[in-house]
C-alpha atoms as a PDB file:
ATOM      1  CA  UNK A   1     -15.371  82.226 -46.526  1.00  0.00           C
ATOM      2  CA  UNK A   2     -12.203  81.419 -44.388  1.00  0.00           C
ATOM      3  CA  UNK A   3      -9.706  78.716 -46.093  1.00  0.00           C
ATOM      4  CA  UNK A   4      -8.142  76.738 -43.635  1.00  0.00           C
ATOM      5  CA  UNK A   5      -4.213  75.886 -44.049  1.00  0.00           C
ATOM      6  CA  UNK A   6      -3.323  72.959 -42.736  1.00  0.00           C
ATOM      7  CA  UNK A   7       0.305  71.128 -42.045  1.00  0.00           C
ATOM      8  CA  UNK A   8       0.728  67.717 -41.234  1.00  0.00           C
ATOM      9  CA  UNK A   9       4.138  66.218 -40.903  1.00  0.00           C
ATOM     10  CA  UNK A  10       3.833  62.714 -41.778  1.00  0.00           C
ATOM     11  CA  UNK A  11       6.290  61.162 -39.391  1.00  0.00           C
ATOM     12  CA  UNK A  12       3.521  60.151 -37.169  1.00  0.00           C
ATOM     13  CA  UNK A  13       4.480  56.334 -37.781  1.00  0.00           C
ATOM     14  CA  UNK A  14       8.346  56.439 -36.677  1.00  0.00           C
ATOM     15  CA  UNK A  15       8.934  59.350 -33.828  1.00  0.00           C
ATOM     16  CA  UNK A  16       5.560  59.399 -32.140  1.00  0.00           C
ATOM     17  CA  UNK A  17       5.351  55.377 -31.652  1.00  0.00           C
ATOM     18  CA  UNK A  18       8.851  55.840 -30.099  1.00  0.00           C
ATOM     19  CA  UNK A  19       7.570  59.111 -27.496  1.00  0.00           C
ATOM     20  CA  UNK A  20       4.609  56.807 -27.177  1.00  0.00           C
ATOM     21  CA  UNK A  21       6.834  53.721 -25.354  1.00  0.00           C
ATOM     22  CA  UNK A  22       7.870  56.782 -22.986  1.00  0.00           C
ATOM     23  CA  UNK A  23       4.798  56.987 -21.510  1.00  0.00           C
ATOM     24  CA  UNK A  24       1.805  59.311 -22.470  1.00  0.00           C
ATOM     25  CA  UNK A  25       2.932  62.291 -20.563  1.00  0.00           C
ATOM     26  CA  UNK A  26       6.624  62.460 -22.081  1.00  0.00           C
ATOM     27  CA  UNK A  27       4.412  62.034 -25.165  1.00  0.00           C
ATOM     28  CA  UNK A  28       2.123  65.088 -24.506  1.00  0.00           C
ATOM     29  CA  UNK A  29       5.014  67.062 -23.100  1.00  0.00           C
ATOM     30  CA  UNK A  30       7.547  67.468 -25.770  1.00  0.00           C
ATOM     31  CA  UNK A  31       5.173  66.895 -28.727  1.00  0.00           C
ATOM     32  CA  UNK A  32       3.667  70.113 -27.283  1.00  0.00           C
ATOM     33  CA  UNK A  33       6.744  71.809 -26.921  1.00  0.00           C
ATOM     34  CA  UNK A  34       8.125  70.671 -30.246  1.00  0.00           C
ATOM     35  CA  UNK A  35       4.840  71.805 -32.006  1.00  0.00           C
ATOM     36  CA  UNK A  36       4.961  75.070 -30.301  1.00  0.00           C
ATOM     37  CA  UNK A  37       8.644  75.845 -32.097  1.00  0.00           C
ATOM     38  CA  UNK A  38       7.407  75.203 -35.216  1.00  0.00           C
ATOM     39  CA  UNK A  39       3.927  77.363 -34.265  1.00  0.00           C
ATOM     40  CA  UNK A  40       6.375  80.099 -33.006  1.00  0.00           C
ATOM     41  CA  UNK A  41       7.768  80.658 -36.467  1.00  0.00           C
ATOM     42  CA  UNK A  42       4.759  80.623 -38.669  1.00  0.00           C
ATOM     43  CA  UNK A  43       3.389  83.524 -35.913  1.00  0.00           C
ATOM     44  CA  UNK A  44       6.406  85.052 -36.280  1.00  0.00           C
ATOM     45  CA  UNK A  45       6.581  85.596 -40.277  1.00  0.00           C
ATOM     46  CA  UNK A  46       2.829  86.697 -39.959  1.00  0.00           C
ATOM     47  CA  UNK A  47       3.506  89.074 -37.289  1.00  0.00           C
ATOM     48  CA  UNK A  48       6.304  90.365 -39.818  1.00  0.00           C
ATOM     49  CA  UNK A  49       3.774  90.501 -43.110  1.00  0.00           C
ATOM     50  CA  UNK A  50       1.400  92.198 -40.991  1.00  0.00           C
ATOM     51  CA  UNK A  51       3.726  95.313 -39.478  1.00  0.00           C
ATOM     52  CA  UNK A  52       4.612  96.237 -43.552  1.00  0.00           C
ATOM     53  CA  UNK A  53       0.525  97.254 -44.197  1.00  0.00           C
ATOM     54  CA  UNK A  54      -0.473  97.941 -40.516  1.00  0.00           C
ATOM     55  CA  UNK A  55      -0.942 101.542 -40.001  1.00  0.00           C
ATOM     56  CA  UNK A  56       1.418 102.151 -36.925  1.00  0.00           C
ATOM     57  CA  UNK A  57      -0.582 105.432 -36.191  1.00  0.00           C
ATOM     58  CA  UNK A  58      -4.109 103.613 -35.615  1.00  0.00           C
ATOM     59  CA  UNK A  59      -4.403 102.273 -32.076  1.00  0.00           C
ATOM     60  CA  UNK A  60      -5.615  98.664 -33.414  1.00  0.00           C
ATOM     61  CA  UNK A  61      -2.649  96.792 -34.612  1.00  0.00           C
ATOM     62  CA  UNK A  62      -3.379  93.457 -36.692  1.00  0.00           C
ATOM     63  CA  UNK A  63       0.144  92.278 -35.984  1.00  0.00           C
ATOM     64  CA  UNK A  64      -0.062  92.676 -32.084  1.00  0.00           C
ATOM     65  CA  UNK A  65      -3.200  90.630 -31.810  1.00  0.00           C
ATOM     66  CA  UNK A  66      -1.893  86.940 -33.917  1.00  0.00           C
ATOM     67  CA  UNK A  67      -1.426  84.452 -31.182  1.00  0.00           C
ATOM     68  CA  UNK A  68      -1.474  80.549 -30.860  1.00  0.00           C
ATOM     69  CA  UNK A  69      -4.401  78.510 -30.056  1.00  0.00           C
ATOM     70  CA  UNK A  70      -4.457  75.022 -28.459  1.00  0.00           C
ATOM     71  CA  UNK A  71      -7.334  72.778 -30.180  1.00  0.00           C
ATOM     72  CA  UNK A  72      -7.670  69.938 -28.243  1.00  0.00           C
ATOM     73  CA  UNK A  73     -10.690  68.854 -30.232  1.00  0.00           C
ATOM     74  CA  UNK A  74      -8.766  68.742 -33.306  1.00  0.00           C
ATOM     75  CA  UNK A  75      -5.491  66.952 -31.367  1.00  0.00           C
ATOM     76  CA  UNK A  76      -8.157  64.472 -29.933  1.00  0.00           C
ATOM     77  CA  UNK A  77      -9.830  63.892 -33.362  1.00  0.00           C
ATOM     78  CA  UNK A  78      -6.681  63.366 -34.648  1.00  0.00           C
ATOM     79  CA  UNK A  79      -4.730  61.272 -32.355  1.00  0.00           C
ATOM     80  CA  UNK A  80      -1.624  63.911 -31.540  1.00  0.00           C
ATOM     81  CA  UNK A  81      -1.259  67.816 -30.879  1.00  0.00           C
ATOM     82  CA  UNK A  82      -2.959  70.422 -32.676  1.00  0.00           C
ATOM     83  CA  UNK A  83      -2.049  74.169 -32.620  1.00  0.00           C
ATOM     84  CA  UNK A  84      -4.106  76.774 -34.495  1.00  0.00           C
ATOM     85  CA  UNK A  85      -2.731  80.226 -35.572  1.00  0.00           C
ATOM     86  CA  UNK A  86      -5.002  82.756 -36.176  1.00  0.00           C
ATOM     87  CA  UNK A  87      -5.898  86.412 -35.192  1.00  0.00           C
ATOM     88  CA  UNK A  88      -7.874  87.419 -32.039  1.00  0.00           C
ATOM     89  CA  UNK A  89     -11.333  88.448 -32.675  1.00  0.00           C
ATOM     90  CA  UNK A  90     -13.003  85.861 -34.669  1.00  0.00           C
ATOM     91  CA  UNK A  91     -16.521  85.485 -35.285  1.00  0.00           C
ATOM     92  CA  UNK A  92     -18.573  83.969 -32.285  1.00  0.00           C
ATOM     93  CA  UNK A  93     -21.507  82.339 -32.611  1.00  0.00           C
ATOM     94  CA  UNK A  94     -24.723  83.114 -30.272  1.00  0.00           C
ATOM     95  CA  UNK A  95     -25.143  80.236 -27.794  1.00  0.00           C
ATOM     96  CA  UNK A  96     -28.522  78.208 -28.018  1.00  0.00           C
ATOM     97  CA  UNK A  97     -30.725  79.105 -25.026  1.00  0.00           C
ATOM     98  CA  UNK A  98     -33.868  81.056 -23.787  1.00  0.00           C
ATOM     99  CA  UNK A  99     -32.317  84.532 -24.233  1.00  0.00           C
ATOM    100  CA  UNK A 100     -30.847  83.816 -27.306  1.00  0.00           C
ATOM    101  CA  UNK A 101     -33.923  81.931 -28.856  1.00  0.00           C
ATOM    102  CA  UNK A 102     -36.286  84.351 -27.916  1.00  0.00           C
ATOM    103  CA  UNK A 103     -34.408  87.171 -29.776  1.00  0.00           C
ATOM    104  CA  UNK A 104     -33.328  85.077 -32.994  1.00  0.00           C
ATOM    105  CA  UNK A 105     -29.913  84.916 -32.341  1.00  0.00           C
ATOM    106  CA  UNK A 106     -29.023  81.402 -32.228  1.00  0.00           C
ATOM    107  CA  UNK A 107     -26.996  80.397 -34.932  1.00  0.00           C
ATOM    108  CA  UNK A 108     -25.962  83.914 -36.228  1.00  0.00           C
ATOM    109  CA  UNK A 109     -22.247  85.589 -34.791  1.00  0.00           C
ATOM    110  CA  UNK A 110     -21.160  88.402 -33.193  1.00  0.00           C
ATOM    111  CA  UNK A 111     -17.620  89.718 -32.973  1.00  0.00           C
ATOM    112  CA  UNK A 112     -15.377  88.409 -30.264  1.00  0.00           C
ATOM    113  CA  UNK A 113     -12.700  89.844 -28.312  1.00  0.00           C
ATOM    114  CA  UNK A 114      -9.856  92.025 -30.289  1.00  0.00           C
ATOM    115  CA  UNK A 115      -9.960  95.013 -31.620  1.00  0.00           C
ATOM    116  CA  UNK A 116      -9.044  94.048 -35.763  1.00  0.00           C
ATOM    117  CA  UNK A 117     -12.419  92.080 -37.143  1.00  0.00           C
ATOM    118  CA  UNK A 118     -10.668  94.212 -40.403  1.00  0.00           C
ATOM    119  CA  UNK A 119      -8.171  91.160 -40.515  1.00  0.00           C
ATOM    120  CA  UNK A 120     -10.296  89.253 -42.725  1.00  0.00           C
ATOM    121  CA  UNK A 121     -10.560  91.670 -45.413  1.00  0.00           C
ATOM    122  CA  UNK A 122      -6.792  92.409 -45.984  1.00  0.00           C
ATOM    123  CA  UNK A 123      -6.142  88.366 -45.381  1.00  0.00           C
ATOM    124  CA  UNK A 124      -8.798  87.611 -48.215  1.00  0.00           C
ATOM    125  CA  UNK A 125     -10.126  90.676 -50.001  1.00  0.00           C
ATOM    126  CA  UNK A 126     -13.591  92.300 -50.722  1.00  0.00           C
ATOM    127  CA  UNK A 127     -15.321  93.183 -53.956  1.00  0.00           C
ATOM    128  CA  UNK A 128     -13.772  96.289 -53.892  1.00  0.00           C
ATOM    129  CA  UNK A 129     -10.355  95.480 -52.711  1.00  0.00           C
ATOM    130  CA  UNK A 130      -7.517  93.146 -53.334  1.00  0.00           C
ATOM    131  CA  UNK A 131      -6.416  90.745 -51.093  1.00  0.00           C
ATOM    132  CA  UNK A 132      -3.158  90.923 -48.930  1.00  0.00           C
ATOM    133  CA  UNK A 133      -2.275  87.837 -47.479  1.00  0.00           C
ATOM    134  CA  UNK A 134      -0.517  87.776 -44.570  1.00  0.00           C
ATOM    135  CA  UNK A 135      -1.776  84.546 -42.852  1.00  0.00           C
ATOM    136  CA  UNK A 136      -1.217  81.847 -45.497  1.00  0.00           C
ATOM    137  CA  UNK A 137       1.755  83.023 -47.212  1.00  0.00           C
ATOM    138  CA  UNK A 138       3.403  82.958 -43.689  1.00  0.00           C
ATOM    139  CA  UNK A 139       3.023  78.825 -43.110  1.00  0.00           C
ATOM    140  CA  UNK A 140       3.285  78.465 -46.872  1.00  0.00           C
ATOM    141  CA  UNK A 141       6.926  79.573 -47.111  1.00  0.00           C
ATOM    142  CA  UNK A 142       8.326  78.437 -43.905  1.00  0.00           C
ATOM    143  CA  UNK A 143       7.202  74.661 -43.958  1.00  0.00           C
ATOM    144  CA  UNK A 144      11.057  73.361 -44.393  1.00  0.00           C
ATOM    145  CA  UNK A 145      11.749  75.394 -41.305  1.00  0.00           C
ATOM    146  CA  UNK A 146       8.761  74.278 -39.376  1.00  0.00           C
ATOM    147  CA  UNK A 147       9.493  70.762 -40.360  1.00  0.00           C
ATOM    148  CA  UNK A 148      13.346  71.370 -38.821  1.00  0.00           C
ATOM    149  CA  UNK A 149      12.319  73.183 -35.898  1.00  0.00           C
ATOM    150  CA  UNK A 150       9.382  70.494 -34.900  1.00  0.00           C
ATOM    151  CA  UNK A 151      11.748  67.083 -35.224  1.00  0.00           C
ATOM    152  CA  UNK A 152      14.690  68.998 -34.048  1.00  0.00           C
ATOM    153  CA  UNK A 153      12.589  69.390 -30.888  1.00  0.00           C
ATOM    154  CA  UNK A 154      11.474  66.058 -30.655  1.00  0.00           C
ATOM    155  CA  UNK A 155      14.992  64.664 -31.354  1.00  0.00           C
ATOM    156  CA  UNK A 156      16.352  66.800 -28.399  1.00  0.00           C
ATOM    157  CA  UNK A 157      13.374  65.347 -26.197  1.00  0.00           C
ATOM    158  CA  UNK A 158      14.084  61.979 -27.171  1.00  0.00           C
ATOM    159  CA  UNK A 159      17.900  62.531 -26.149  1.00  0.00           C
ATOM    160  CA  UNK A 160      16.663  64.410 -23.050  1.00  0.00           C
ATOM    161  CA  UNK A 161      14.863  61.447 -21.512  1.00  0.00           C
ATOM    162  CA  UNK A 162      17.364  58.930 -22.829  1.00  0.00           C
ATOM    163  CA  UNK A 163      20.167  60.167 -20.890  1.00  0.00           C
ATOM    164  CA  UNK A 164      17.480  60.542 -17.534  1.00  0.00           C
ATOM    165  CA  UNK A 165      16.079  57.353 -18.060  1.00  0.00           C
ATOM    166  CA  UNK A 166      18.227  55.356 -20.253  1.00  0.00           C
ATOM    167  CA  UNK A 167      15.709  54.040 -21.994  1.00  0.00           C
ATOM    168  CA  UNK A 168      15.462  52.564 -25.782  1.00  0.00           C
END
């Protein structure tokens, strides 16, 4: 089963309730952009764990297919922006209609688009082989430089619409 790593900064009290006196679209704008920059690293040290095991003379290439997700259901859930990092083709589940019923597919998955469904055995390992991490390990060590890059952003935001608006 997948283990989710998740990264919360805890500023939410000081630095959002000031974007949030800018107005909800300043707000959305350079939270987004600011969460981005720190998403942007994290893919990038995966990327790099993934090229040092990736078989360069396969056509599939795990490190080619990590990319950035925007989950608004999460960001809604939780009141601010949520990114998700993961590799293209996860599992997708069957829909739930006539087609799908009739068969006895709802409820069971398929593979999505992407070409490296392997992913999940090198991230986590199988009975019969060891697991090389190359997902979690890559948010794990760069959370002091996530943290800088994401209120770095928002600082530069902040000063952005001050000197527009002069506001605050």
């Amino acid at each position: 089963m997948a283990q989710d790593s998740k990264f919360d900064l805890g500023i939410k009290t000081g630095v959002i309730n000031t974007l949030r006196t800018l107005g909800p679209k300043l707000e959305k704008r350079f939270l987004n952009k600011a969460v981005r920059k720190g998403a942007d690293i994290v893919k990038k040290a995966a990327q790099d764990r993934a090229k040092t095991f990736d078989d360069p003379n396969t056509p599939a290439q795990i490190w080619k297919e990590i990319a950035i997700y925007t989950s608004s259901d999460l960001g809604r859930k939780n009141g601010g922006v949520a990114l998700q990092i993961g590799v293209k083709g996860g599992a997708k589940k069957y829909r739930d209609n006539k087609r799908n019923r009739r068969q006895g597919r709802v409820g069971k998955t398929y593979m999505g688009p992407g070409a490296v469904y392997y992913w999940r055995f090198l991230e986590f390992g199988t009975s019969k082989m060891r697991a090389q991490p190359f997902m979690r390990p890559a948010l794990a060590n760069n959370i002091p430089a996530v943290t800088d890059a994401i209120v770095g952003a928002i600082n530069d935001g902040i000063d952005k619409i001050v000197a527009q608006k002069g506001k605050i």
